[in-house]
C-alpha atoms as a PDB file:
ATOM      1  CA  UNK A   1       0.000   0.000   0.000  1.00  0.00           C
ATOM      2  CA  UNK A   2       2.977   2.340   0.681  1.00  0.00           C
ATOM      3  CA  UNK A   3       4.351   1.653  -2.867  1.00  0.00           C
ATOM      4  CA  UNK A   4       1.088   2.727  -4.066  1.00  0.00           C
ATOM      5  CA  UNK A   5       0.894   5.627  -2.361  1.00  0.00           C
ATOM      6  CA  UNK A   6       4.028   7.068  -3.306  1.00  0.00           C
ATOM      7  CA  UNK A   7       4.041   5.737  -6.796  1.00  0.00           C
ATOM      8  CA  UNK A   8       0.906   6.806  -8.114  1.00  0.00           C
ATOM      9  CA  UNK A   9       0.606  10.371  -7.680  1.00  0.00           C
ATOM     10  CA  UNK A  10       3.354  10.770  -9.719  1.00  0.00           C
ATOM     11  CA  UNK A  11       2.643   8.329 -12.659  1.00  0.00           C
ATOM     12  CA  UNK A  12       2.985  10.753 -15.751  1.00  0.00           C
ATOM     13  CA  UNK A  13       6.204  11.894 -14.496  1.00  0.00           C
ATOM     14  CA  UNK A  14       8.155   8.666 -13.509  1.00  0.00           C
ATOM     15  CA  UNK A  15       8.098   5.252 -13.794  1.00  0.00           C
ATOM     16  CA  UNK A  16       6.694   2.861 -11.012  1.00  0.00           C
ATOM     17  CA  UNK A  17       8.268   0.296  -9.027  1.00  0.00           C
ATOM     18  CA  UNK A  18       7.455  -3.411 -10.278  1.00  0.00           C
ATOM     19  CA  UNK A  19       8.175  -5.421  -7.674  1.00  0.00           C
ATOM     20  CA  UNK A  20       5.007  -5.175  -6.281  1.00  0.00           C
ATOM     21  CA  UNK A  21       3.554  -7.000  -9.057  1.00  0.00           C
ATOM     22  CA  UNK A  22       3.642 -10.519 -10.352  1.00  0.00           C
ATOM     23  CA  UNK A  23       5.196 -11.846 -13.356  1.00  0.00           C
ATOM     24  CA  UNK A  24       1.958 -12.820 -15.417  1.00  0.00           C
ATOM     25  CA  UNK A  25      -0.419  -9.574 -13.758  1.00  0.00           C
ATOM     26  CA  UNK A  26      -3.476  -8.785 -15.447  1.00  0.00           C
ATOM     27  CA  UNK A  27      -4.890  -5.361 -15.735  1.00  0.00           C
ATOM     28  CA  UNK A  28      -8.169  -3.846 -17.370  1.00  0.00           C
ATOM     29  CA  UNK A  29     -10.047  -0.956 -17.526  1.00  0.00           C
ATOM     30  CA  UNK A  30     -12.671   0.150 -20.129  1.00  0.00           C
ATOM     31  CA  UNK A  31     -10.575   0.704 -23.000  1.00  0.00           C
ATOM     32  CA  UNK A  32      -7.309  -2.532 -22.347  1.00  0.00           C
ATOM     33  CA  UNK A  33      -6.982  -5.815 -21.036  1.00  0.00           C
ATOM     34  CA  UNK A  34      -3.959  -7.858 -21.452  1.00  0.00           C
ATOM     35  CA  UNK A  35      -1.481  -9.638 -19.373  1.00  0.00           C
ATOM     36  CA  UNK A  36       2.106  -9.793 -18.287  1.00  0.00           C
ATOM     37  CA  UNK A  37       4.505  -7.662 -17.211  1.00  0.00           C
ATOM     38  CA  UNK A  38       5.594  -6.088 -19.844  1.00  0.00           C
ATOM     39  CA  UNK A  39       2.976  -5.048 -20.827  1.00  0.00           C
ATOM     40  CA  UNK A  40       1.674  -3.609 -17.921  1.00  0.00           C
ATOM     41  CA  UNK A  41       5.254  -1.824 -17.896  1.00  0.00           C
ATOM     42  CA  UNK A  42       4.469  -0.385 -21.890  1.00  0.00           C
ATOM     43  CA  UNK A  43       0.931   0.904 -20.621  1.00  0.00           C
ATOM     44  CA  UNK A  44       2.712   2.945 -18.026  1.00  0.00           C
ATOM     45  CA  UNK A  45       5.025   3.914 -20.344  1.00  0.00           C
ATOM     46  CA  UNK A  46       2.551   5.073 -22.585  1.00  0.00           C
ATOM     47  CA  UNK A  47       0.763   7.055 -20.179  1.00  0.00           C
ATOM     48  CA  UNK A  48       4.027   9.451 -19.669  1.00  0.00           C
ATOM     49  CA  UNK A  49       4.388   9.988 -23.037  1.00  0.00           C
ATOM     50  CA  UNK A  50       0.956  10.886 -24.042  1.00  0.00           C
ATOM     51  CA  UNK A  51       0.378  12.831 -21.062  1.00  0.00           C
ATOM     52  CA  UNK A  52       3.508  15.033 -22.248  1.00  0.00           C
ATOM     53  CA  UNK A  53       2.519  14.875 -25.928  1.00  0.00           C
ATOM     54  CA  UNK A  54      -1.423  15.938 -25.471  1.00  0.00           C
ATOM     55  CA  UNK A  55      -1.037  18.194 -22.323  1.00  0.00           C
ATOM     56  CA  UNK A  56       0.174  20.944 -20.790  1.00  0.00           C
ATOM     57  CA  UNK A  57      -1.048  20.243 -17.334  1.00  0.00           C
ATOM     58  CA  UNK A  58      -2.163  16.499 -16.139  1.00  0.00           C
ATOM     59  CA  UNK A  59      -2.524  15.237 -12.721  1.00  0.00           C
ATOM     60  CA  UNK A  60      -3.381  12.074 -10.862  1.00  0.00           C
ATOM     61  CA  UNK A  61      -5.058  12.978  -7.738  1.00  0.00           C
ATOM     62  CA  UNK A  62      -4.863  10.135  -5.226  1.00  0.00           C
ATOM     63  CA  UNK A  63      -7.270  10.374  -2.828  1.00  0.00           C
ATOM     64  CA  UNK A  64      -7.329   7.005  -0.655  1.00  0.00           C
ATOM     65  CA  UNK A  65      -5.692   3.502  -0.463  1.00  0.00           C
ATOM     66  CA  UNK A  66      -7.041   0.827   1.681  1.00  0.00           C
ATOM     67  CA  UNK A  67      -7.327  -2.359   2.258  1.00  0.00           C
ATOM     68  CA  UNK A  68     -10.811  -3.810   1.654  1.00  0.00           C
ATOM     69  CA  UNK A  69     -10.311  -7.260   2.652  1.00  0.00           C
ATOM     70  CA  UNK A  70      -7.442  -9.208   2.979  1.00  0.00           C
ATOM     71  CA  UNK A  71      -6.386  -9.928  -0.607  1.00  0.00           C
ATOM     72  CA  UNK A  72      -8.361  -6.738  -1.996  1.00  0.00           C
ATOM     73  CA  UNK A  73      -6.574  -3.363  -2.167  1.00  0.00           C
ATOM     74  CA  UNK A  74      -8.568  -0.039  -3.545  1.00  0.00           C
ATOM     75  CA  UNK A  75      -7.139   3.260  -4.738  1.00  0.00           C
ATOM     76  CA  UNK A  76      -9.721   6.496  -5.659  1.00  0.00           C
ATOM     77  CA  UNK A  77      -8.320   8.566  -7.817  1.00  0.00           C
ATOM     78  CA  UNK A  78      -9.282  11.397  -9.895  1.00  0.00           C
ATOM     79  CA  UNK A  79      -7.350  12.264 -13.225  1.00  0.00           C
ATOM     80  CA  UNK A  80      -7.480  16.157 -14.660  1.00  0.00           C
ATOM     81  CA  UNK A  81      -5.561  17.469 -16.984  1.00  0.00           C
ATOM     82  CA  UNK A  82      -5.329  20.586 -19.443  1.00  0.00           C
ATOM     83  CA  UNK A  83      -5.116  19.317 -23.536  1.00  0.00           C
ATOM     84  CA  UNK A  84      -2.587  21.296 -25.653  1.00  0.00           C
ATOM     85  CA  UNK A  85      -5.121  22.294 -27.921  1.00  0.00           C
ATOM     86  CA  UNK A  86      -5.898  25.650 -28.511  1.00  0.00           C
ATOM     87  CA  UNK A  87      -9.646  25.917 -26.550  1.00  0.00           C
ATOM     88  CA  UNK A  88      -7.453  24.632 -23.595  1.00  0.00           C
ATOM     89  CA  UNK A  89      -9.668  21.615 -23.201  1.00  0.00           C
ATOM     90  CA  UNK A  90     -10.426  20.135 -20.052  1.00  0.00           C
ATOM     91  CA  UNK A  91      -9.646  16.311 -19.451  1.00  0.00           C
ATOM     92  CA  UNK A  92     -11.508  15.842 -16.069  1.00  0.00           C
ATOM     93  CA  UNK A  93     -12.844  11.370 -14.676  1.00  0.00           C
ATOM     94  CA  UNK A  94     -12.807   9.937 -11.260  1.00  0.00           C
ATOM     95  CA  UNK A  95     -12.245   6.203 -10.621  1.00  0.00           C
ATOM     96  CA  UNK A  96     -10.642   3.500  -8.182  1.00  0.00           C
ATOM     97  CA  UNK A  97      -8.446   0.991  -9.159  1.00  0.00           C
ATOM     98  CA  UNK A  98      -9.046  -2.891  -7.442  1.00  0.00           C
ATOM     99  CA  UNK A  99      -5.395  -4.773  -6.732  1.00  0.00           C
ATOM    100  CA  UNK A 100      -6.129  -8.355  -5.591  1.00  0.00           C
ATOM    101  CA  UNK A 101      -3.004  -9.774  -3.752  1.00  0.00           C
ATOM    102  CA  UNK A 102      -2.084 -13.443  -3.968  1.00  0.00           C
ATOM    103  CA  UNK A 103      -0.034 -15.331  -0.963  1.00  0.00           C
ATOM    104  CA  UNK A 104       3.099 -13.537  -1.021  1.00  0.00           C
ATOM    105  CA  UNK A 105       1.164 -10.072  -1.235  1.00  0.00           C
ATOM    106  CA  UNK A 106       2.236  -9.380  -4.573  1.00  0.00           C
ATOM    107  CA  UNK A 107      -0.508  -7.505  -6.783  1.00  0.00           C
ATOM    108  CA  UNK A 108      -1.446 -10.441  -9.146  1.00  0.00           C
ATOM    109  CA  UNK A 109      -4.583  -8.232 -10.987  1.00  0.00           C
ATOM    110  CA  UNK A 110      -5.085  -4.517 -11.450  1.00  0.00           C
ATOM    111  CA  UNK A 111      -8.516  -3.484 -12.355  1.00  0.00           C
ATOM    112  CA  UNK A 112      -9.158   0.116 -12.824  1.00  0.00           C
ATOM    113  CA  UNK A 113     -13.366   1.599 -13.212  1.00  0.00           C
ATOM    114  CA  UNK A 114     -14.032   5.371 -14.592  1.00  0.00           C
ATOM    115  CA  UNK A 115     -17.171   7.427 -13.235  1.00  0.00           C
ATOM    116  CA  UNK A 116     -18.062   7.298 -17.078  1.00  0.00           C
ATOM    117  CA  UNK A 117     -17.922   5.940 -20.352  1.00  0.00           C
ATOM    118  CA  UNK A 118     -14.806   6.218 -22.553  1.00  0.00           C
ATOM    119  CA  UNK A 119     -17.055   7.903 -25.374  1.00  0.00           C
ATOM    120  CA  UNK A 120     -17.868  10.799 -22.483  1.00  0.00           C
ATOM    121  CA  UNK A 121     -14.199  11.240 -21.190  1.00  0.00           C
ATOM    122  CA  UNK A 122     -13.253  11.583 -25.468  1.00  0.00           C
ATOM    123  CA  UNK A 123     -15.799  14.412 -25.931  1.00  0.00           C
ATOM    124  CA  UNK A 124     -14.205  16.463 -23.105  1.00  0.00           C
ATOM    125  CA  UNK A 125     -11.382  17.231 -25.836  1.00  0.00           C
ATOM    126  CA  UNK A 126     -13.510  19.171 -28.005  1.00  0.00           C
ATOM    127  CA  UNK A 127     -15.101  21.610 -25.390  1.00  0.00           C
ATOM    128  CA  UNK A 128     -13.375  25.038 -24.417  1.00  0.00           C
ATOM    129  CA  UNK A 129     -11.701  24.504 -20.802  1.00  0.00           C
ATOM    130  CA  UNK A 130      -9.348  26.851 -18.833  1.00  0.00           C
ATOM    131  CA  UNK A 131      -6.727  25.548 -16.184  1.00  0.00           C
ATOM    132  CA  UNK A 132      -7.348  22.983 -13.990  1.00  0.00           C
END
């Protein structure tokens, strides 16, 4: 849960540690699923660079880890951000990401749920925003 807390806050500026994680994790959300390491290491990656190439502002707001049950860890988060478009869109979802833990406590599945649809967190590109 510590590892958590200090890595994601800061997950479109640096990388996160991967140790916490098994070999063969899975991880979805409403847009990805796949499993394995590396690829759960590329999504990361890909995160940073978008986040630099489409905006000038972008933030992961971390608002709570716990522990739901013994093999069940939850994160809310928010995610905000400012597009480098011209109208100065605003990128704006909340969610919570589930971590189930297997018997060494090592984060074996990574589930992630937005407050909306993909389709509704796309059209937030094309309205005139402001800073964030």
């Amino acid at each position: 849960m510590e590892t958590l807390r200090y890595d994601l806050p800061t997950l479109f500026e640096k990388d996160i540690s991967y140790e916490i994680y098994t070999r063969d994790i899975s991880f979805q959300d409403p847009v990805n699923k796949f499993k394995g390491k590396l690829s759960y290491r590329i999504i990361f990656w890909t995160l940073r660079f978008h986040a630099q190439l489409f905006f000038t502002k972008i933030f992961f707001d971390l608002h709570e880890v716990l522990q739901s049950n013994k093999d069940i860890v939850l994160a809310k988060w928010t995610v905000r951000g400012v597009l480098r478009v011209p109208w100065k869109a605003k990128l704006y979802f909340n969610g919570y990401s589930t971590y189930k833990l297997n018997h060494d406590a090592l984060i074996y599945e990574h589930i992630d749920t937005w407050d909306r649809k993909p389709g509704e967190i796309l059209q937030q590109f094309f309205r005139k925003g402001g800073d964030v």
